[in-house]
Structures are given as structure tokens and as C-alpha cells.
C-alpha atoms as a PDB file:
ATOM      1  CA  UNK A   1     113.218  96.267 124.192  1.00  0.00           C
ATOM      2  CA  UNK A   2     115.245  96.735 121.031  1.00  0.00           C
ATOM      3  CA  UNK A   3     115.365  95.922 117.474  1.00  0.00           C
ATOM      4  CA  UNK A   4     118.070  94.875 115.217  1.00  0.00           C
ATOM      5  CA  UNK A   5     119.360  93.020 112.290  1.00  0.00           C
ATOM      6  CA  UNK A   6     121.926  89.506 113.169  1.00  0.00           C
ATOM      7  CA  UNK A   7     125.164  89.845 111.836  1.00  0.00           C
ATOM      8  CA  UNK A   8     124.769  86.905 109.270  1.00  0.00           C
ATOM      9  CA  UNK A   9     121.858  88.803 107.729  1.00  0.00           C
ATOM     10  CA  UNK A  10     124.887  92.299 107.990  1.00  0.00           C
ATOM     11  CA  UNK A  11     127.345  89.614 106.627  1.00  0.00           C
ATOM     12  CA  UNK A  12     125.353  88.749 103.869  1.00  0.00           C
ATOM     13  CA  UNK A  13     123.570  91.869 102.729  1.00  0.00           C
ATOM     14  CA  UNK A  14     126.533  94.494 103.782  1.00  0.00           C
ATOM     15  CA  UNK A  15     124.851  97.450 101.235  1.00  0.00           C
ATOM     16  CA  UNK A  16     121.449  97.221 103.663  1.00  0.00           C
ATOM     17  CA  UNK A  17     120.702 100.613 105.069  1.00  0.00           C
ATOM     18  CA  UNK A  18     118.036 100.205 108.058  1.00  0.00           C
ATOM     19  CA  UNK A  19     116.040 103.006 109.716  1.00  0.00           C
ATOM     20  CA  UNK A  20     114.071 102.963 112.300  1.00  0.00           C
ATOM     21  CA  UNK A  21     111.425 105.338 114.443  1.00  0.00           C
ATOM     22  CA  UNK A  22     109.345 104.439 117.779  1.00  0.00           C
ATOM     23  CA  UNK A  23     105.992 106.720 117.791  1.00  0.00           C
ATOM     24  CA  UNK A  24     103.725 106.841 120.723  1.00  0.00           C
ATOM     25  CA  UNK A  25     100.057 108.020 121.097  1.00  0.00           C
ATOM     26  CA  UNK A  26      98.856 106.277 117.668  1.00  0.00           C
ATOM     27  CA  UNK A  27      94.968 107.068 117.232  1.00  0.00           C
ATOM     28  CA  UNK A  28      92.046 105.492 113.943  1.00  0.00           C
ATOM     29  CA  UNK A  29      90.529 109.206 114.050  1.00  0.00           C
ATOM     30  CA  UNK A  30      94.100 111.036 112.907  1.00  0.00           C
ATOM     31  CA  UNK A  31      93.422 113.268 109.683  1.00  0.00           C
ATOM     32  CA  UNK A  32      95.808 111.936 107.204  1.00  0.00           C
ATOM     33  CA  UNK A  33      94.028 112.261 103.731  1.00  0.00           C
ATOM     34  CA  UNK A  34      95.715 115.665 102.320  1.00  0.00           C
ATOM     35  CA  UNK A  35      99.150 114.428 103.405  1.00  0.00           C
ATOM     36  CA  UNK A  36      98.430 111.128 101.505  1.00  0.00           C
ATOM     37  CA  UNK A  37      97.451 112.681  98.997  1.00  0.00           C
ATOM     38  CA  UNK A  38     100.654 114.738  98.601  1.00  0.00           C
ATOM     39  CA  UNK A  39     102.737 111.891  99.086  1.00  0.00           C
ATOM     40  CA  UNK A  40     100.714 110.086  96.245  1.00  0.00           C
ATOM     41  CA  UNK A  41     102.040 112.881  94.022  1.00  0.00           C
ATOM     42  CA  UNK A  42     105.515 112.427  94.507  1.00  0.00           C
ATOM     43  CA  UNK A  43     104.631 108.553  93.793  1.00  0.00           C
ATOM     44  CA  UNK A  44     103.035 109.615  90.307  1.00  0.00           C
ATOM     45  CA  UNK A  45     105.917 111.575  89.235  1.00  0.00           C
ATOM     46  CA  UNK A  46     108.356 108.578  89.793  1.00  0.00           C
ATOM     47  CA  UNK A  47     105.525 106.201  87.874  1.00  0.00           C
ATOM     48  CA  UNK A  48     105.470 108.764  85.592  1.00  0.00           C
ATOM     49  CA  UNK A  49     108.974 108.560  84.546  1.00  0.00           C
ATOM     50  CA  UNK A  50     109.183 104.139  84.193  1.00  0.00           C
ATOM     51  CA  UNK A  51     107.660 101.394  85.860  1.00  0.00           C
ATOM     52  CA  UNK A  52     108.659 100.368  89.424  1.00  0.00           C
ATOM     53  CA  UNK A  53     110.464  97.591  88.433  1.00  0.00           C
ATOM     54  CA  UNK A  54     112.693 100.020  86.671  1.00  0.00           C
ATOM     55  CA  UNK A  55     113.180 101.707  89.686  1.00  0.00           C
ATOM     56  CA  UNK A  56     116.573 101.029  91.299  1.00  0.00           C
ATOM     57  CA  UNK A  57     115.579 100.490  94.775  1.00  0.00           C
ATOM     58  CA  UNK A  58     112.806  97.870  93.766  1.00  0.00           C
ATOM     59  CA  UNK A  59     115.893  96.535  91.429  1.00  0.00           C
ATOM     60  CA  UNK A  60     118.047  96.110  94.529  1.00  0.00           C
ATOM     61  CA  UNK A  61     115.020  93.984  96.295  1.00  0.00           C
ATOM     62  CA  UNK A  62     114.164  91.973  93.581  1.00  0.00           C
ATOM     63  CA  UNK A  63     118.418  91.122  92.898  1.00  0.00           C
ATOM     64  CA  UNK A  64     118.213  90.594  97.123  1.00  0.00           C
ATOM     65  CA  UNK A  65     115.165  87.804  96.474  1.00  0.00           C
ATOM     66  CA  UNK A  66     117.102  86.316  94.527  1.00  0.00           C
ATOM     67  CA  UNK A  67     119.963  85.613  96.485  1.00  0.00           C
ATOM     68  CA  UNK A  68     117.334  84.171  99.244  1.00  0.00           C
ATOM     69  CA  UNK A  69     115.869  81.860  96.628  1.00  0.00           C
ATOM     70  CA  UNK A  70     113.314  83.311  95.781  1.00  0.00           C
ATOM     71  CA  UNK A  71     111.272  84.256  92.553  1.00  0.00           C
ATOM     72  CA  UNK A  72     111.543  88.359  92.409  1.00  0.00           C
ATOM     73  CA  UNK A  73     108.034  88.379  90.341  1.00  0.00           C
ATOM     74  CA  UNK A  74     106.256  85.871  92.651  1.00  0.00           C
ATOM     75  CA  UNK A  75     107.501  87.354  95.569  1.00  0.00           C
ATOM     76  CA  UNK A  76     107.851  91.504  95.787  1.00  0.00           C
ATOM     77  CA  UNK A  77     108.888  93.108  98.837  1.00  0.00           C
ATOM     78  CA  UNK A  78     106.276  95.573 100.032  1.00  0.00           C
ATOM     79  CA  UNK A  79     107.100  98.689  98.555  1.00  0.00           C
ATOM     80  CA  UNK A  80     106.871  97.378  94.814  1.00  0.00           C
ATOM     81  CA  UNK A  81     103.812  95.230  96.114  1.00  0.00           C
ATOM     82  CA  UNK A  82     102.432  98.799  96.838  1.00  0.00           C
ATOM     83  CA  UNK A  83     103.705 100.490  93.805  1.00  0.00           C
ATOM     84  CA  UNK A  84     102.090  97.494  91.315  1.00  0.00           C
ATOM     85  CA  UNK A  85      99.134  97.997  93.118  1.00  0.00           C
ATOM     86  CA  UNK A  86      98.945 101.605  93.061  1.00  0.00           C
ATOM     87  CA  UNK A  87     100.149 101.810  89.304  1.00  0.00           C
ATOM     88  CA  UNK A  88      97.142  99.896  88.244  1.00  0.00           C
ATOM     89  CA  UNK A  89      93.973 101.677  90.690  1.00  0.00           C
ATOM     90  CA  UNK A  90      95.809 104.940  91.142  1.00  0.00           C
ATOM     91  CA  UNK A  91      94.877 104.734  94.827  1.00  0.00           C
ATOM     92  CA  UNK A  92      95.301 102.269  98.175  1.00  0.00           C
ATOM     93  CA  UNK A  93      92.586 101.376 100.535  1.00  0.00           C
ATOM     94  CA  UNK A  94      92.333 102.876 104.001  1.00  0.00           C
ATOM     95  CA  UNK A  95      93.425 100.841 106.888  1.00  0.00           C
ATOM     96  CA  UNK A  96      94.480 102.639 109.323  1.00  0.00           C
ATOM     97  CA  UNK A  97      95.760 106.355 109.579  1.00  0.00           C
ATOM     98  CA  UNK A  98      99.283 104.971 110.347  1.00  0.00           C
ATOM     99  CA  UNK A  99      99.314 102.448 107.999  1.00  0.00           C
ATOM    100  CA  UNK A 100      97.786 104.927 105.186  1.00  0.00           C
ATOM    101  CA  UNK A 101     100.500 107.280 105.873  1.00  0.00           C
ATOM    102  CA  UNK A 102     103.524 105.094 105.953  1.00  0.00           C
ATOM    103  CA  UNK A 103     102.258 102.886 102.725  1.00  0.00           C
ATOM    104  CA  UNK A 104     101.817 106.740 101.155  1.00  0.00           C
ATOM    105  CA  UNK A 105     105.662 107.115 102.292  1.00  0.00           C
ATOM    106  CA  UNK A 106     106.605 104.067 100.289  1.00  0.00           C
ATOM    107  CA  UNK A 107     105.128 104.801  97.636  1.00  0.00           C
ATOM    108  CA  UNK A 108     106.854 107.672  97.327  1.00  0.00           C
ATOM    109  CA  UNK A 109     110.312 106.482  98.091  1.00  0.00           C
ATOM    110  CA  UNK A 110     109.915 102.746  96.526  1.00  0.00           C
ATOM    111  CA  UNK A 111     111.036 101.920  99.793  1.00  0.00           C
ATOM    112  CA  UNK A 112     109.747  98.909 101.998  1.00  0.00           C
ATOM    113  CA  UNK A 113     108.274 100.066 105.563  1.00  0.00           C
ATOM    114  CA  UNK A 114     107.041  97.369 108.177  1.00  0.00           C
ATOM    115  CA  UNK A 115     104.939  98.555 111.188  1.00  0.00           C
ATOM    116  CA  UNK A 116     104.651  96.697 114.258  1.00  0.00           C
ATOM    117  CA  UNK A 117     102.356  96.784 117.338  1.00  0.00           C
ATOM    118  CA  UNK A 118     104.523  96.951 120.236  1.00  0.00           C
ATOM    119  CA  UNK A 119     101.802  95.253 122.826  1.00  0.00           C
ATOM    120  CA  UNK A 120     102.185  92.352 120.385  1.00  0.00           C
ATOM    121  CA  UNK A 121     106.442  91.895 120.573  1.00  0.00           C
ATOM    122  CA  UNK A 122     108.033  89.894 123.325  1.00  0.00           C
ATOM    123  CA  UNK A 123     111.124  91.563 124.326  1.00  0.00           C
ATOM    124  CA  UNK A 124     112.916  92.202 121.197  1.00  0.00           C
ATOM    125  CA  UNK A 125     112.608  92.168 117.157  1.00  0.00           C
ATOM    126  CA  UNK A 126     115.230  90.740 115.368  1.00  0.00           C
ATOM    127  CA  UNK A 127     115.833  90.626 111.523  1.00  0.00           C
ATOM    128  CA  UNK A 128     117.229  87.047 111.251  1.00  0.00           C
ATOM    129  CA  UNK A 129     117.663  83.370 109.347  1.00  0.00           C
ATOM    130  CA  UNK A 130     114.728  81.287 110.656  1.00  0.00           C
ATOM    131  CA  UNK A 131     115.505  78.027 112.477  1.00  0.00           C
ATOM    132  CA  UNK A 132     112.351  76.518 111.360  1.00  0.00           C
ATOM    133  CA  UNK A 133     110.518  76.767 114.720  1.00  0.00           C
ATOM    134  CA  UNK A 134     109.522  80.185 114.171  1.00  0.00           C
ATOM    135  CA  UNK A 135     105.392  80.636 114.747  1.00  0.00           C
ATOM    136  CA  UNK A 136     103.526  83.339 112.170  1.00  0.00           C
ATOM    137  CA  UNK A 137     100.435  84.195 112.458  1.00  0.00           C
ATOM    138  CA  UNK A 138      98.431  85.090 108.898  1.00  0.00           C
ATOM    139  CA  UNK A 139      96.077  87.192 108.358  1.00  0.00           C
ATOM    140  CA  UNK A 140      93.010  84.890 108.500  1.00  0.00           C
ATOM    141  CA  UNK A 141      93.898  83.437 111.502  1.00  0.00           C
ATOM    142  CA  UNK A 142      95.779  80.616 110.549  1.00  0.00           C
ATOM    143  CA  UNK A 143      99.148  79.353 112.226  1.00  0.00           C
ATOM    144  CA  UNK A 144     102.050  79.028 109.535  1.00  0.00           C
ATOM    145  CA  UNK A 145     105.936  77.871 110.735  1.00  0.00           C
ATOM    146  CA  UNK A 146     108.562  79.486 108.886  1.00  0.00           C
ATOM    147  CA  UNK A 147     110.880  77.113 107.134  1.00  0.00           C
ATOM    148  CA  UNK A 148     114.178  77.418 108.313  1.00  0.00           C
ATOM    149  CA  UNK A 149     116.343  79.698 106.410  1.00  0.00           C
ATOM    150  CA  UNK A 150     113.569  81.990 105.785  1.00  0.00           C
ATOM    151  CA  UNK A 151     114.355  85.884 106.639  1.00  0.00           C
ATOM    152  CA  UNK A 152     111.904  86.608 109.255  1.00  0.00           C
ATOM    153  CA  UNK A 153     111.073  89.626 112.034  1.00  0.00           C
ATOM    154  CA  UNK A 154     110.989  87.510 115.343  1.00  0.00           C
ATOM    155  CA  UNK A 155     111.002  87.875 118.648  1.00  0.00           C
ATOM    156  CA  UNK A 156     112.176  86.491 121.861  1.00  0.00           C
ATOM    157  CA  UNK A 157     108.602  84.160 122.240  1.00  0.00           C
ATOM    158  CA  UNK A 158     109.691  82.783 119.183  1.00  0.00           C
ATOM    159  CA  UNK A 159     106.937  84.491 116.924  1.00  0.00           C
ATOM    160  CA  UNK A 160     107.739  85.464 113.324  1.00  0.00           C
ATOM    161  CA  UNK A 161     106.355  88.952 112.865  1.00  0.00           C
ATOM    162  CA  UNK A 162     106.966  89.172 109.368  1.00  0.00           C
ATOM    163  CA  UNK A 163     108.079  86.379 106.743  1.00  0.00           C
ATOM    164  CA  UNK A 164     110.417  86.720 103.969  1.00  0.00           C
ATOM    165  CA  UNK A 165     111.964  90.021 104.541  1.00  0.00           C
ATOM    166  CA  UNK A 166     108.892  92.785 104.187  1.00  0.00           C
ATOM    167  CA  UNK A 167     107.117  90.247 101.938  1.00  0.00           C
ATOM    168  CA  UNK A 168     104.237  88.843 104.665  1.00  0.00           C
ATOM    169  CA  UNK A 169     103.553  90.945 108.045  1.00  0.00           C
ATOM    170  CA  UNK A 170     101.828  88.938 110.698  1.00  0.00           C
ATOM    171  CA  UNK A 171      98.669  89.400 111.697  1.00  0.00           C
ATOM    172  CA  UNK A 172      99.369  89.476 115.265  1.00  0.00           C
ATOM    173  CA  UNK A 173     101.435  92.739 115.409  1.00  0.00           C
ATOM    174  CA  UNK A 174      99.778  94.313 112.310  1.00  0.00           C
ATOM    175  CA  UNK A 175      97.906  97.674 113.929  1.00  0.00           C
ATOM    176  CA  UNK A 176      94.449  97.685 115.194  1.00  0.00           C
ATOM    177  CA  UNK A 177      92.443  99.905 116.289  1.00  0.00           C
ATOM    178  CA  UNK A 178      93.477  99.776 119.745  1.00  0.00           C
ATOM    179  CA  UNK A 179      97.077  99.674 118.731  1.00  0.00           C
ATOM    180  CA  UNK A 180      99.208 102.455 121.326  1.00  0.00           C
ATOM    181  CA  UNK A 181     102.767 102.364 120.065  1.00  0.00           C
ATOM    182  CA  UNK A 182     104.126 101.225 116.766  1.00  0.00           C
ATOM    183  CA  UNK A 183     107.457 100.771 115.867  1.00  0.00           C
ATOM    184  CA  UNK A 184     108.440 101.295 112.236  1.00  0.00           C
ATOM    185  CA  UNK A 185     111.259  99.934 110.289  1.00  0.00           C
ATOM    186  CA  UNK A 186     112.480 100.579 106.580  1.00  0.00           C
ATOM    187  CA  UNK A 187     115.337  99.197 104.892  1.00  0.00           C
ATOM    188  CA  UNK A 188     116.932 100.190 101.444  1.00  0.00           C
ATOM    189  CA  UNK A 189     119.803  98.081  99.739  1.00  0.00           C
ATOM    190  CA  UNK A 190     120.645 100.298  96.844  1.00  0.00           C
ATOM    191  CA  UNK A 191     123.501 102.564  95.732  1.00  0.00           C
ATOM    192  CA  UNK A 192     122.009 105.672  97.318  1.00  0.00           C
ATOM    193  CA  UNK A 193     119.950 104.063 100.119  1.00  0.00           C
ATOM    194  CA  UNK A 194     122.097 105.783 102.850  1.00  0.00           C
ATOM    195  CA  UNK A 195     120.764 109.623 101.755  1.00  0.00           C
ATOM    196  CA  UNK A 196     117.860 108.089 100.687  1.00  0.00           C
ATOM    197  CA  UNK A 197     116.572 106.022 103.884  1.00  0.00           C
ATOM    198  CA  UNK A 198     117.688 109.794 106.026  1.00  0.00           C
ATOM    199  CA  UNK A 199     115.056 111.597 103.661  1.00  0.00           C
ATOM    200  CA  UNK A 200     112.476 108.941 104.065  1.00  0.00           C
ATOM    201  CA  UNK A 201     113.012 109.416 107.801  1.00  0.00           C
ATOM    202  CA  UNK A 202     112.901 112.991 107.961  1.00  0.00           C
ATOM    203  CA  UNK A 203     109.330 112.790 105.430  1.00  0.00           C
ATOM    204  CA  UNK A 204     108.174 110.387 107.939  1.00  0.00           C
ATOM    205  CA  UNK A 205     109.087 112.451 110.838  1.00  0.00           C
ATOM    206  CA  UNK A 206     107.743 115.367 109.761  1.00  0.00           C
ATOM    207  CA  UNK A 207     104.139 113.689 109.078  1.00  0.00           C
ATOM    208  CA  UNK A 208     104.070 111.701 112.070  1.00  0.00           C
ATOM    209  CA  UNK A 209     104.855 114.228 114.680  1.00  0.00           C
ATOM    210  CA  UNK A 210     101.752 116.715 113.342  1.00  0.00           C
ATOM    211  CA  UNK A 211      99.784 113.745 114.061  1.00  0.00           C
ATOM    212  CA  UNK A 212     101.029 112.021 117.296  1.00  0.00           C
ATOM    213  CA  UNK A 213     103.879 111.810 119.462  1.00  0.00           C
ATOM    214  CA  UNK A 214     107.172 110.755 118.210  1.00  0.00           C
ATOM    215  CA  UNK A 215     108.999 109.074 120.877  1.00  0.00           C
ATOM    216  CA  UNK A 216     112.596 108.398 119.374  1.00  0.00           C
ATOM    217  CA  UNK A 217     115.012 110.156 117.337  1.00  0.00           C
ATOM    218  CA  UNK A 218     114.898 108.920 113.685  1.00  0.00           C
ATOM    219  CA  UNK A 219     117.913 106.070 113.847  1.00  0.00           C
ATOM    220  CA  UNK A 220     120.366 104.779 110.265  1.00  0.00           C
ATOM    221  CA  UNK A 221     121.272 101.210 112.045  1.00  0.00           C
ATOM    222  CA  UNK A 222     124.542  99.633 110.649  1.00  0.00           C
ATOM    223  CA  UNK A 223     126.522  96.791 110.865  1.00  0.00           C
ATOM    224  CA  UNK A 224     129.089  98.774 113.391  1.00  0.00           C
ATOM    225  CA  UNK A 225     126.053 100.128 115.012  1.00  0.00           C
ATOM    226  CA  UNK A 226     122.651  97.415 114.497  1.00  0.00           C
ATOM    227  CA  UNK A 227     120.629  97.750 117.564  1.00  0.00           C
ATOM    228  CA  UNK A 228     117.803 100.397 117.940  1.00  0.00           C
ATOM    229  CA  UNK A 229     116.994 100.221 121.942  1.00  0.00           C
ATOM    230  CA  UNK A 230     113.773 101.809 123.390  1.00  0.00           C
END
């Protein structure tokens, strides 16, 4: 399997900095509440100091949804989804120990992370243009195509695993309670989004290994280098 990012989306976003991370063992019982909680803290000292959509990696999203067309207030990528959110009831809800923890890592980076159920991918992810044939799956069940042009997450069975670039994960590979292997993604398109997205991978590193088992080395894709294979 791998994961990448085609080289029109590289040709037309050449400031994106992707990282990526495969972890293996993934359990609902993990203790994760204390290292939430810390993570939380970092995200109230950034609140603390302006708004997220002051914040210059939510400014890079919002200037990239744009450029696809579409409304940055109406649609947020996830992180400032998260940070709006947060902001307002000063917590998140618990979903799942791996979800909790990488939201809490967004949160405290302002950076978008998407996590994927590996049983659920056929083949390969790709970050792509949609050619309008794409299948997504929401959250309540129902059966959506992606119009064509659309950024989407999809795979080699044609399935859109997430629509409009971090905006809508699918309900198909979203983790379950039986979910085994994830892999996680995070992309940053501001000025400092290459130190940045190695910090965010190191954080997340560092949390997920005292938890479970880490099966790849933390990876900074690029346009020389796009494809993550595992």
C-alpha cells in the first residue's frame, strides 16, 4: 500500500508540507486523558494569545479554500473546525482514544490531521482532483459522489475517504472500535510548516508509541519525494 499526494495537487499547492505515520496495535481502552489534557494546554495558550482565524496556519487553509472555490467561513479545514469548537466549550467529546489524542494534537498545532482505518483502503490513498465518479460514504450512512474537481482522499476502489481536503472524513474508514491499524496524515501550507509539521510528528510520536505500537518512521513527503509506502 502507499499514500501520496498527485503532482497537480504538488503543482498547485507547492508550499504543502505533508507528514505522515502508520501505527499498529490501536485499542478503545488506551489511557489518553492526562496527555489530552496537556495538549489542551498548549491549545489555550495559542487561544489565549488571538483567535484561530488569526492564526497563520488556519490563515494558510482558509487562503488554500479559496483557491479551490470555496467559502473559507462555510467551509474550515479540520483543525480550525476543532479550534472554533474548542474555543467556545473549552473541551471535545471522546471518540475514540486515537481520535482524542490526535484532535488534542491539532489543537495544539492548528494543524489538520486525518485518520484512516486501513481494513477500510483498497490498495492505496491518494490526495487528488476528483473525476466526479468518486463514491463517499457520510456519516449517517448515506452515499454522496464527489463532484469532479473536488480535492478528495481516494483509493484504488474508487472510494473518496475524505472530501474537500480535511473538510469531510468518510464514514467508512473513520476508526471504530475494532479498528487495528490507522494511518495518519497532516498537512501544513504555511511559512513555517516544514519545522512545524517535524514537531507535530515528533509530539505525535512520542504519545502514540506509550500507547501502542508505532509501525513507521515519522515521514515529511514532498513533491521530489510524495509517496509514503507501507
Amino acid at each position: 500500500m502507499y499514500f501520496q499526494h498527485s503532482a497537480d495537487i504538488w503543482r498547485d499547492f507547492p508550499t504543502l508540507v505533508p507528514g505522515v505515520l502508520l501505527v499498529d496495535g490501536v485499542s478503545p481502552e488506551a489511557p489518553v486523558r492526562d496527555r489530552v489534557a496537556a495538549l489542551y494546554e498548549s491549545a489555550d495558550a495559542r487561544l489565549a494569545a488571538g483567535a484561530e482565524g488569526e492564526m497563520p496556519e488556519i490563515q494558510a487553509w482558509r487562503r488554500t479554500f479559496s483557491k479551490m472555490g470555496l467559502k473559507p467561513t462555510q467551509y474550515r479545514c479540520a483543525s480550525e473546525s476543532l479550534l472554533r469548537r474548542y474555543r467556545k466549550e473549552r473541551s471535545l467529546p471522546e471518540i475514540h482514544p486515537l481520535i482524542d489524542l490526535c484532535n488534542a494534537v491539532s489543537l495544539a498545532f492548528a494543524v489538520p490531521i486525518a485518520v484512516f482505518d486501513l481494513a477500510k483502503v483498497t490498495e492505496h490513498l491518494e490526495v487528488r482532483y476528483a473525476r466526479g465518479t468518486e463514491s463517499y460514504l457520510t456519516f449517517s450512512g448515506e452515499t454522496e459522489i464527489a463532484p469532479e474537481g473536488e480535492v478528495v482522499f481516494a483509493d484504488a476502489a474508487d472510494q473518496a475517504h475524505a472530501r474537500r481536503w480535511t473538510n469531510r472524513q468518510s464514514g467508512l474508514s473513520s476508526i471504530q472500535p475494532g479498528t487495528g491499524s490507522a494511518l495518519i496524515v497532516t498537512e501544513a501550507l504555511h511559512d513555517t510548516a516544514p519545522a512545524d509539521v517535524e514537531r507535530l510528528l515528533e509530539t505525535l510520536t512520542r504519545e502514540l508509541s506509550a500507547l501502542w505500537t508505532v509501525e513507521s518512521k515519522p515521514a515529511v513527503l514532498s513533491a521530489a519525494a510524495p509517496r509514503f509506502e507501507f
